[in-house]
C-alpha atoms as a PDB file:
ATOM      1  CA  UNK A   1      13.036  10.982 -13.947  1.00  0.00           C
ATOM      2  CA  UNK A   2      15.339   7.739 -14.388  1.00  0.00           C
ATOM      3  CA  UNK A   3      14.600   5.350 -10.960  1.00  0.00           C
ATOM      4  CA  UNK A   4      17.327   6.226  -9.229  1.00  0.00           C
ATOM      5  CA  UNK A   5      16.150   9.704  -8.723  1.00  0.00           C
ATOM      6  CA  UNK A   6      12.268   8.642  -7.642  1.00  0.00           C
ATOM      7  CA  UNK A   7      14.098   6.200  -5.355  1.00  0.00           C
ATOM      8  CA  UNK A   8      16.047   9.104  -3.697  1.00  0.00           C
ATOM      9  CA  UNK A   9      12.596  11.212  -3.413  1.00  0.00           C
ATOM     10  CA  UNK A  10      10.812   8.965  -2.124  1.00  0.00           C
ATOM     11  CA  UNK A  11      12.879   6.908   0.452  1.00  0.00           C
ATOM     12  CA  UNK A  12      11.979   3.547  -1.672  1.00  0.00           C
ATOM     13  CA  UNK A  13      14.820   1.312  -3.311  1.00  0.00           C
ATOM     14  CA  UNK A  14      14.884   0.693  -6.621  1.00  0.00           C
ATOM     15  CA  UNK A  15      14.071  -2.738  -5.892  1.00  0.00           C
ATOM     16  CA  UNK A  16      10.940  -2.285  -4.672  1.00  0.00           C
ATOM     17  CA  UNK A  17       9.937   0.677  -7.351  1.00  0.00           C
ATOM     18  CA  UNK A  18      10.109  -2.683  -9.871  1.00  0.00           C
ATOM     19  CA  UNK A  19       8.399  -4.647  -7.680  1.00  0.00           C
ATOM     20  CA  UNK A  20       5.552  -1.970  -7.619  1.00  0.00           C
ATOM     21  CA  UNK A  21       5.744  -1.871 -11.166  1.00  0.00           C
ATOM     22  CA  UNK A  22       5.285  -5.837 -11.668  1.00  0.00           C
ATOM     23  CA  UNK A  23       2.618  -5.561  -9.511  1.00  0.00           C
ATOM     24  CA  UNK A  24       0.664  -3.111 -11.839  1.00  0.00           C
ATOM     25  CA  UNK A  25       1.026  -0.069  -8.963  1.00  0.00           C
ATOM     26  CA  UNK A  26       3.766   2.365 -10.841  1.00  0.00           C
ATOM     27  CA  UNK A  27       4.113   3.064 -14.595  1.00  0.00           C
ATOM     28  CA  UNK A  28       7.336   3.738 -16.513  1.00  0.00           C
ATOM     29  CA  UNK A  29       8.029   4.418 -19.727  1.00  0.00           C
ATOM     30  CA  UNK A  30      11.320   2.377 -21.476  1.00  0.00           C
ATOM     31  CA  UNK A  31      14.255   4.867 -23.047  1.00  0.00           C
ATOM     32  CA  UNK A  32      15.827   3.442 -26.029  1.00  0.00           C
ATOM     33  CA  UNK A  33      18.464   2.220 -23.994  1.00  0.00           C
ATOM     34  CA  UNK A  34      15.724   0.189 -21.516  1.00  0.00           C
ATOM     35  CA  UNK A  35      16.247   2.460 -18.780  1.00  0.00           C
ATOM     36  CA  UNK A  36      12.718   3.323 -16.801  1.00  0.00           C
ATOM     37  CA  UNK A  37      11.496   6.564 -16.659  1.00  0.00           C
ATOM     38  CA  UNK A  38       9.115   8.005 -14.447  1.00  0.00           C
ATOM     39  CA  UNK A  39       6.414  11.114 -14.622  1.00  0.00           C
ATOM     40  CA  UNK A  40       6.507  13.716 -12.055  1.00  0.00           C
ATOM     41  CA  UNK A  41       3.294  12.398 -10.593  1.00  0.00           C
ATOM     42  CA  UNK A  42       5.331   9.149  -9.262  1.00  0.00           C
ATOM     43  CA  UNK A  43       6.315  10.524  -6.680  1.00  0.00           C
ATOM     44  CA  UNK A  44       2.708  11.417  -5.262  1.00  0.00           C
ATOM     45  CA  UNK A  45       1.938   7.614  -6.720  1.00  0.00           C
ATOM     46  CA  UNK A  46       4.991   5.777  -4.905  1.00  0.00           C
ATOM     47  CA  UNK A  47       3.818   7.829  -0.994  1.00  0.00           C
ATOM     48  CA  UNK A  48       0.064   6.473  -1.754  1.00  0.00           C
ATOM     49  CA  UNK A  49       1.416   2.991  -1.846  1.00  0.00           C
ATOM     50  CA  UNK A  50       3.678   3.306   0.786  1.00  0.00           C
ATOM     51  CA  UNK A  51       0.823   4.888   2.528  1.00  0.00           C
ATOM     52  CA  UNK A  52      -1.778   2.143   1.632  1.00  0.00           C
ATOM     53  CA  UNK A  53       0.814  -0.610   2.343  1.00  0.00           C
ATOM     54  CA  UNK A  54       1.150   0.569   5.766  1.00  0.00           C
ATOM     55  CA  UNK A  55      -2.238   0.362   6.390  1.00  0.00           C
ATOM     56  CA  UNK A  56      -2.011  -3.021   5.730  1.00  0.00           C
ATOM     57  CA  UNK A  57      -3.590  -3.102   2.216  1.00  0.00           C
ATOM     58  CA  UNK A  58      -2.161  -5.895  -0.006  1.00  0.00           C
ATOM     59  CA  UNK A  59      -0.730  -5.183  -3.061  1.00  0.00           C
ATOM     60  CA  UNK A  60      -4.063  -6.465  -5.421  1.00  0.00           C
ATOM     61  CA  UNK A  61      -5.994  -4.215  -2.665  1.00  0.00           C
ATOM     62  CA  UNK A  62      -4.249  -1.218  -3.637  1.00  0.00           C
ATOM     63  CA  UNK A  63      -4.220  -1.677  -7.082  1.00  0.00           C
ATOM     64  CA  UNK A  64      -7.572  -1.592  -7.028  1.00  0.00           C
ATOM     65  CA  UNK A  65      -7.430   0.988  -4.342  1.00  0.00           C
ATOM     66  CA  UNK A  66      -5.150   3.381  -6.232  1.00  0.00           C
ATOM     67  CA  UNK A  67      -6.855   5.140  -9.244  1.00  0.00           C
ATOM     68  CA  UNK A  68      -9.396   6.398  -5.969  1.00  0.00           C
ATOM     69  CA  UNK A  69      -6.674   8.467  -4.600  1.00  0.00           C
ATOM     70  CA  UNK A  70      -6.099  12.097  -4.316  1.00  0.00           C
ATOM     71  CA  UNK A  71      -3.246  14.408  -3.969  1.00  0.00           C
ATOM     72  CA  UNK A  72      -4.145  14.570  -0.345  1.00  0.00           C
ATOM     73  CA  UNK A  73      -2.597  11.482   1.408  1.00  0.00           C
ATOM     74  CA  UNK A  74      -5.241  11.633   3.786  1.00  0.00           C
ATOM     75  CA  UNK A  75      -8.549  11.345   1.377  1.00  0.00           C
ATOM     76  CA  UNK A  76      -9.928   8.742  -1.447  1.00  0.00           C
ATOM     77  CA  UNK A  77     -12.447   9.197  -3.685  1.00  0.00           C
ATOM     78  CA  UNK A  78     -14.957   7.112  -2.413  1.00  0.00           C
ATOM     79  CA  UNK A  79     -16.478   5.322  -5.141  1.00  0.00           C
ATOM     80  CA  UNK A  80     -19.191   2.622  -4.407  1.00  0.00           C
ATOM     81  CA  UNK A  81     -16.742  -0.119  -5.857  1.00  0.00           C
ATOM     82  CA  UNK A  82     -14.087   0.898  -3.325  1.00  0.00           C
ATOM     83  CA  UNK A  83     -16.624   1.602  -0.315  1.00  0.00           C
ATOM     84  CA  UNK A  84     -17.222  -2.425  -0.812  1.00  0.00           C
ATOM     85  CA  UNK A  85     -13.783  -3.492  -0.690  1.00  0.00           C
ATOM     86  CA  UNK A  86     -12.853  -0.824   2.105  1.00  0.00           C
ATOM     87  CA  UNK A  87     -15.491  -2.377   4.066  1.00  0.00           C
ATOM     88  CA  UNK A  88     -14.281  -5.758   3.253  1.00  0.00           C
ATOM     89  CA  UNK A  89     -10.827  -5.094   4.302  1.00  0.00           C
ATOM     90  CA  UNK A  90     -12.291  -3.928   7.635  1.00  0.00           C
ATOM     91  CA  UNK A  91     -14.304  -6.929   8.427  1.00  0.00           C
ATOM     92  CA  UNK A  92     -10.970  -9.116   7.604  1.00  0.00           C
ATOM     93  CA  UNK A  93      -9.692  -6.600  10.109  1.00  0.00           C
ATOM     94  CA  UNK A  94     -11.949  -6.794  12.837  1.00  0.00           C
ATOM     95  CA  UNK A  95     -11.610 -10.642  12.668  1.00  0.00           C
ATOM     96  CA  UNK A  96      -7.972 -10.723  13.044  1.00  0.00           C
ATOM     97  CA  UNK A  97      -8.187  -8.472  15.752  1.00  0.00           C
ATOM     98  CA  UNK A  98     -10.901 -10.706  17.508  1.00  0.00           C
ATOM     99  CA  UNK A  99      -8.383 -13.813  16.949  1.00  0.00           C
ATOM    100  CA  UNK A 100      -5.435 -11.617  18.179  1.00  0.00           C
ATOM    101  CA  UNK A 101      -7.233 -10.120  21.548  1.00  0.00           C
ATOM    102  CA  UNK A 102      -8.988 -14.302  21.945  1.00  0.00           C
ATOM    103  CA  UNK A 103      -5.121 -15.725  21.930  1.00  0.00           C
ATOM    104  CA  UNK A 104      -4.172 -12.673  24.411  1.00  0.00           C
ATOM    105  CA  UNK A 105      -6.592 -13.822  27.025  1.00  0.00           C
ATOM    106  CA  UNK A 106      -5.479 -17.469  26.444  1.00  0.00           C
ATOM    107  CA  UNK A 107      -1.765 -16.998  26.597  1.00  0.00           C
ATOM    108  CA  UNK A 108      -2.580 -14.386  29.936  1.00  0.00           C
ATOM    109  CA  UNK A 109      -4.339 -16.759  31.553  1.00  0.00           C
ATOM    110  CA  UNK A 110      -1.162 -18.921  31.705  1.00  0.00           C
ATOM    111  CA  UNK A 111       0.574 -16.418  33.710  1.00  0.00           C
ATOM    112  CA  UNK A 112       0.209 -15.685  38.062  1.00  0.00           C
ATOM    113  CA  UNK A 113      -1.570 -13.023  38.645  1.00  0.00           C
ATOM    114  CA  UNK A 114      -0.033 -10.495  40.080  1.00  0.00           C
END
């Protein structure tokens, strides 16, 4: 499918289809006229990102994230190399939200009770 199409499945612009694509995320194969096009199976590819990106995954995360998933949206396959850098991503996590809920209480205390 050219990327005009995968862009109307899956509710992504073509922009960022060739951003995903730079990044390593999304393969397509060149026509002889240079036009990209795209396997069935990127569509199922293009809602993992999307998925993984809102999770807050960067895009070198997910790259490496990415060959782990399955055709359910919901499920990786959980190999020790990802287990590592999940957990990793959830430490970073934890920290920001530590920072986040520390400024919270600062900026509160500011405020009158009421």
């Amino acid at each position: 499918m050219l990327i005009g199409e995968l862009s109307g499945r899956t509710g992504v612009s073509q922009r960022m289809l060739r951003y995903y694509e730079e990044q390593g995320l999304l393969t397509a194969r060149r026509d002889a006229n240079g036009y990209r096009r795209y396997d069935e199976d990127s569509v199922a590819t293009v809602r993992h990102i999307r998925k993984l990106l809102d999770l807050g995954l960067s895009t070198e995360v997910i790259a490496e994230v990415l060959p782990c998933t399955m055709e359910d949206l919901d499920r990786l396959d959980l190999c020790p190399t990802l287990v590592k850098t999940l957990r990793a991503e959830l430490e970073e996590l934890d920290a920001r939200i530590d920072t986040l809920q520390r400024n919270r209480g600062a900026l509160a205390g500011y405020l009158p009770v009421v």
